[in-house]
C-alpha atoms as a PDB file:
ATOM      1  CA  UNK A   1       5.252   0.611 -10.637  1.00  0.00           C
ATOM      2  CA  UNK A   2       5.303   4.266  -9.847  1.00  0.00           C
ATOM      3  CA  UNK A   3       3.700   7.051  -7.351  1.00  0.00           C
ATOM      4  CA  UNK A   4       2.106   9.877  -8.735  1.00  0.00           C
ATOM      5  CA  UNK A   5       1.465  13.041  -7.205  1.00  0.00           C
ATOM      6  CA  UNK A   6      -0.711  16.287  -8.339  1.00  0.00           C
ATOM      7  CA  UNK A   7       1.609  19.169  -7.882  1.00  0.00           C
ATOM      8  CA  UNK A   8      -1.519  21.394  -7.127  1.00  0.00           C
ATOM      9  CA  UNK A   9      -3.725  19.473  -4.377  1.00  0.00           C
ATOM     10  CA  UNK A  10      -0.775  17.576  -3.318  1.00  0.00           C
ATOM     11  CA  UNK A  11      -2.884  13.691  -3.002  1.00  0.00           C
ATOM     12  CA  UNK A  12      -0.757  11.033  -4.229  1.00  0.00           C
ATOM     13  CA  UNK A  13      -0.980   7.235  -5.929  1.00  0.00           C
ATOM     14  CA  UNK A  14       1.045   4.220  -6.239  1.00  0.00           C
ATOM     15  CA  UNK A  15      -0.081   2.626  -8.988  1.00  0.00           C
ATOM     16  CA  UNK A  16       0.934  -0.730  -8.706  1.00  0.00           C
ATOM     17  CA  UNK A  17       0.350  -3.879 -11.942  1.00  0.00           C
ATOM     18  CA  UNK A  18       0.201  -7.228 -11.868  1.00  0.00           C
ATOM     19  CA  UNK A  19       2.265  -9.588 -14.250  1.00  0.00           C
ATOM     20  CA  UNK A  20      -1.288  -9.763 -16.491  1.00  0.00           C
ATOM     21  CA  UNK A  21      -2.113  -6.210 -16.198  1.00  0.00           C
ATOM     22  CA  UNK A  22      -4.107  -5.333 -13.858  1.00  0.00           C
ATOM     23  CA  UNK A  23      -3.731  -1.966 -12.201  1.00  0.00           C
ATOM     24  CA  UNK A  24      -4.489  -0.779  -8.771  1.00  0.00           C
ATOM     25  CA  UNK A  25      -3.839   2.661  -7.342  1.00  0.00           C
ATOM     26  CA  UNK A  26      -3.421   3.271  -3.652  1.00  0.00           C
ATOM     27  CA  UNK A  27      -3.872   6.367  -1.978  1.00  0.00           C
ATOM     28  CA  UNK A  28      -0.904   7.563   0.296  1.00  0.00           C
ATOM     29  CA  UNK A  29      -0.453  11.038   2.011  1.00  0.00           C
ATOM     30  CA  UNK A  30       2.237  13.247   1.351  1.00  0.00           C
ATOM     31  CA  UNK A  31       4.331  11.844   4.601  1.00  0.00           C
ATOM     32  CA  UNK A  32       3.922   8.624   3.065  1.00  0.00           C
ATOM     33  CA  UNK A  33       5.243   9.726  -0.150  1.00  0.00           C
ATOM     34  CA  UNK A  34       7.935  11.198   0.802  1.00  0.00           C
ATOM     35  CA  UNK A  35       9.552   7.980   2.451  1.00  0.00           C
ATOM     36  CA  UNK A  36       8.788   5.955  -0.671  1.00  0.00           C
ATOM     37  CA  UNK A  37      10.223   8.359  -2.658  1.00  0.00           C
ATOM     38  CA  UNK A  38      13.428  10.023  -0.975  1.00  0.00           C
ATOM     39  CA  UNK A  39      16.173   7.508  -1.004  1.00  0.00           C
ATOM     40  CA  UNK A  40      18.625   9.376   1.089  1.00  0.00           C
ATOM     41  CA  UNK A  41      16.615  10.867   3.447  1.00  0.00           C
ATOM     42  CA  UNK A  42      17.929  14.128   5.912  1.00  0.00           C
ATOM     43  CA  UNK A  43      15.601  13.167   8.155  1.00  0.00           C
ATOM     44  CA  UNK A  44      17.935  11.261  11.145  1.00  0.00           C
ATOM     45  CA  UNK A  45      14.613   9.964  12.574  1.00  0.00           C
ATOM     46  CA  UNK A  46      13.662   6.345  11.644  1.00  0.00           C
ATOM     47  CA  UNK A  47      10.195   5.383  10.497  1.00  0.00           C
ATOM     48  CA  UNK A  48       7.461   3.591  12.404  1.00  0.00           C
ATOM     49  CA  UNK A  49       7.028   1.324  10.022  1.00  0.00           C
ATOM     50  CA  UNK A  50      10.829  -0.044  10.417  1.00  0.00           C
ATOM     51  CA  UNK A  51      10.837   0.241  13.591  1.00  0.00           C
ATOM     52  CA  UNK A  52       7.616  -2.062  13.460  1.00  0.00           C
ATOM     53  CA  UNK A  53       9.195  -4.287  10.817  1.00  0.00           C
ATOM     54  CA  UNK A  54      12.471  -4.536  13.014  1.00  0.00           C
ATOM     55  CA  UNK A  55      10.626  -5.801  16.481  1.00  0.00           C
ATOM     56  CA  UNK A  56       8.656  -8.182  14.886  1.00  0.00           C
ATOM     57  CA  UNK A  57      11.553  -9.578  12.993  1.00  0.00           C
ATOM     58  CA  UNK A  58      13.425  -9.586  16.356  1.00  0.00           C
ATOM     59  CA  UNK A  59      10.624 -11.276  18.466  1.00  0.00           C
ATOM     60  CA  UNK A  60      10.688 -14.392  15.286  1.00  0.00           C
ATOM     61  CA  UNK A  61       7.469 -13.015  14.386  1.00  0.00           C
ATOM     62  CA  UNK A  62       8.478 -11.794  10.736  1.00  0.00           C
ATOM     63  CA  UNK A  63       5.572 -10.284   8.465  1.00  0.00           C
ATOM     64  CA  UNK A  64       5.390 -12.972   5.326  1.00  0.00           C
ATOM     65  CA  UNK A  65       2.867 -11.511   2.832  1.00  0.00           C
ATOM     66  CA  UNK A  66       0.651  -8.274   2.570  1.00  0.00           C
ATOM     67  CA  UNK A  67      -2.631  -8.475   0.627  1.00  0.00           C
ATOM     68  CA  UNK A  68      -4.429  -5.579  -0.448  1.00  0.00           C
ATOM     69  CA  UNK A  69      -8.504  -6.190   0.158  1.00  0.00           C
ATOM     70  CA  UNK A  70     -12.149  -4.248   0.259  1.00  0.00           C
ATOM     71  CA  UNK A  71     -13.830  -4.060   3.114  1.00  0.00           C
ATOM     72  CA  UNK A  72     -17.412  -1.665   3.472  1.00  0.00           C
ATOM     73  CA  UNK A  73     -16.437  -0.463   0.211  1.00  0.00           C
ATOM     74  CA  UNK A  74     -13.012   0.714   1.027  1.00  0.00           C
ATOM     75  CA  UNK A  75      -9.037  -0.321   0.280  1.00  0.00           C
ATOM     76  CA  UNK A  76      -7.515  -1.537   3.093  1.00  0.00           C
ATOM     77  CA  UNK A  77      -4.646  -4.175   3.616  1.00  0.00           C
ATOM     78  CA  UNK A  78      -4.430  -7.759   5.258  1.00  0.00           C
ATOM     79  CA  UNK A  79      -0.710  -8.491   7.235  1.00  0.00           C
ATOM     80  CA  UNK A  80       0.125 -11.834   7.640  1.00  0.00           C
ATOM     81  CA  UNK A  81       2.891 -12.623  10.104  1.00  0.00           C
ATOM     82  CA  UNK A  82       4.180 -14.971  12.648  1.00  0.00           C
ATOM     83  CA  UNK A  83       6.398 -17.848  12.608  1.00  0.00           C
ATOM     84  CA  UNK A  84       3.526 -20.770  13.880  1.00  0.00           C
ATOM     85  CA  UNK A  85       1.886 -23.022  11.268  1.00  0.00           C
ATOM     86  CA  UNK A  86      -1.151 -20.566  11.286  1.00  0.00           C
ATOM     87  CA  UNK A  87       0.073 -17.061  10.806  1.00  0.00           C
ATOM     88  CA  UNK A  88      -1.887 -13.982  12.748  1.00  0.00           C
ATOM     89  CA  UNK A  89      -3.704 -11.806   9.926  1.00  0.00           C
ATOM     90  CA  UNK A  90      -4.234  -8.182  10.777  1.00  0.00           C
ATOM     91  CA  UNK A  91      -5.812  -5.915   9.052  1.00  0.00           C
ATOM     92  CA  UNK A  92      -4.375  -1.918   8.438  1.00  0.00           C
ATOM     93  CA  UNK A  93      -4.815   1.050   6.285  1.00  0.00           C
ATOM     94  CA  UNK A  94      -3.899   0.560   2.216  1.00  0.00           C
ATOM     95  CA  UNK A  95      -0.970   2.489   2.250  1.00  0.00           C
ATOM     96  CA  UNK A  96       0.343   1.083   5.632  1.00  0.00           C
ATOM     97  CA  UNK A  97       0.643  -2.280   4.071  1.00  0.00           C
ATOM     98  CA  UNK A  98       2.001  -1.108   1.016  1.00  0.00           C
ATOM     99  CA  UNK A  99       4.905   0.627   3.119  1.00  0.00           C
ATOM    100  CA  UNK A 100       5.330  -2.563   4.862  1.00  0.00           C
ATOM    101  CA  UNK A 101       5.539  -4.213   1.824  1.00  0.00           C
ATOM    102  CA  UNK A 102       7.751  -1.950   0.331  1.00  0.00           C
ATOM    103  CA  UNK A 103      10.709  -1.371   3.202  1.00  0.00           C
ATOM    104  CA  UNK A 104      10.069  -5.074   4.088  1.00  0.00           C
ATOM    105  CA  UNK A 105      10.646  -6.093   0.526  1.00  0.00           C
ATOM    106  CA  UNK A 106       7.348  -8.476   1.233  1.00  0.00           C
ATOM    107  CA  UNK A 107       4.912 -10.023  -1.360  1.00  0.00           C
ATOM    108  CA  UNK A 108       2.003  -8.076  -2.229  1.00  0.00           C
ATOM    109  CA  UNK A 109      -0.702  -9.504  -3.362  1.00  0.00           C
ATOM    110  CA  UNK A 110      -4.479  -8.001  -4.633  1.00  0.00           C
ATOM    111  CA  UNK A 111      -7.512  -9.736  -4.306  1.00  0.00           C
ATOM    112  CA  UNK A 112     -10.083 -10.108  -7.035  1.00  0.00           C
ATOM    113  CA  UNK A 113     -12.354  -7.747  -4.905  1.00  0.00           C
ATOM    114  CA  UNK A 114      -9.804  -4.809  -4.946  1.00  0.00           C
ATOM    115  CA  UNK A 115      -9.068  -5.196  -8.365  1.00  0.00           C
ATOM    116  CA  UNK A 116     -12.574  -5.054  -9.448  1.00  0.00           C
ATOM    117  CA  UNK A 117     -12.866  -2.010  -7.019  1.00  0.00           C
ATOM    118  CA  UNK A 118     -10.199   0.271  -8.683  1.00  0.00           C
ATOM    119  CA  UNK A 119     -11.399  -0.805 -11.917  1.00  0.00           C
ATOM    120  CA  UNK A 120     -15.100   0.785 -11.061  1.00  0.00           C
ATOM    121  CA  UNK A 121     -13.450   3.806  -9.782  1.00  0.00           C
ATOM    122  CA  UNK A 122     -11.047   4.191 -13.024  1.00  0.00           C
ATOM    123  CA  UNK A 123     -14.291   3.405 -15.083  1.00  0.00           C
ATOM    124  CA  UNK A 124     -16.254   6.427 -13.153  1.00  0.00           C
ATOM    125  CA  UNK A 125     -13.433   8.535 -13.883  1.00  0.00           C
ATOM    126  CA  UNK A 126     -12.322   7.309 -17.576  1.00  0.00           C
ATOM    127  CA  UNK A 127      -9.275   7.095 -18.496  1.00  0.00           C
ATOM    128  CA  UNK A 128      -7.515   6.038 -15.321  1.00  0.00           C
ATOM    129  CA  UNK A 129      -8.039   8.211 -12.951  1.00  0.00           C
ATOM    130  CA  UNK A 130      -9.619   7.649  -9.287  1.00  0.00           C
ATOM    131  CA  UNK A 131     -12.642   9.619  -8.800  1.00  0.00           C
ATOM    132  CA  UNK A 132     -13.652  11.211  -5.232  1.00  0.00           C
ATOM    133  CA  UNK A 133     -11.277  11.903  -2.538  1.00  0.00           C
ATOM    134  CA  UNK A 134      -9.206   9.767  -3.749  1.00  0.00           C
ATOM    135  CA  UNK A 135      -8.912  11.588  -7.116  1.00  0.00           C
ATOM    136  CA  UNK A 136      -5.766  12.320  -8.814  1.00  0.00           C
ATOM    137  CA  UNK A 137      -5.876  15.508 -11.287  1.00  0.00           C
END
């Protein structure tokens, strides 16, 4: 939906709905950010995550779906990919499946666990926000 970013600490969101509602927000850095957010980019180097996107592609190994989860009580993402009839699941930081997702135009999907996990954190907080270190002012 959008990223949000405190201009004083710098720690960003993107806060991301579903169709019914529900709202997650993922922590990214401010690298991350910045290649969500900058659409023409000075920068003449190409991401890792393209470049990661672009081999598997090549090799027929394509990533399908990304799935945001909770595992020991923290947000982290499940890649599916691979062209066999059982695809090879990996599992990577939040907001390196959500750039995945993102600059491979992928599905994203949430599971019932992460949803219920931002909603205790934006109940902590009140209002919406994310409390801890993952706290947006």
């Amino acid at each position: 939906m959008r990223i949000r970013m405190c201009q004083r600490c710098g720690r960003s969101g993107a806060e991301l709905r579903s169709e019914d509602g529900d709202r997650l927000v993922v922590p990214i850095d401010p690298a991350r950010t910045r290649e969500f957010t900058e659409t023409n980019a000075t920068d003449d180097v190409r991401s890792l995550t393209d470049l990661v996107l672009e081999q598997l592609t090549t090799r027929g190994q394509g990533v399908s779906e990304v799935v945001l989860d909770v595992f020991d009580g923290r947000l982290r993402a499940l890649v599916s990919f691979g062209a066999g009839s059982e695809p090879d699941v990996v599992a990577c930081t939040a907001d390196e499946g959500l750039a995945l997702a993102v600059r491979g135009e992928l599905k994203l999907y949430a599971t019932e666990e992460a949803l219920d996990h931002a909603s205790k954190g934006a109940r902590r907080q009140g209002r919406g926000r994310i409390s801890g270190r993952d706290m947006l002012h």
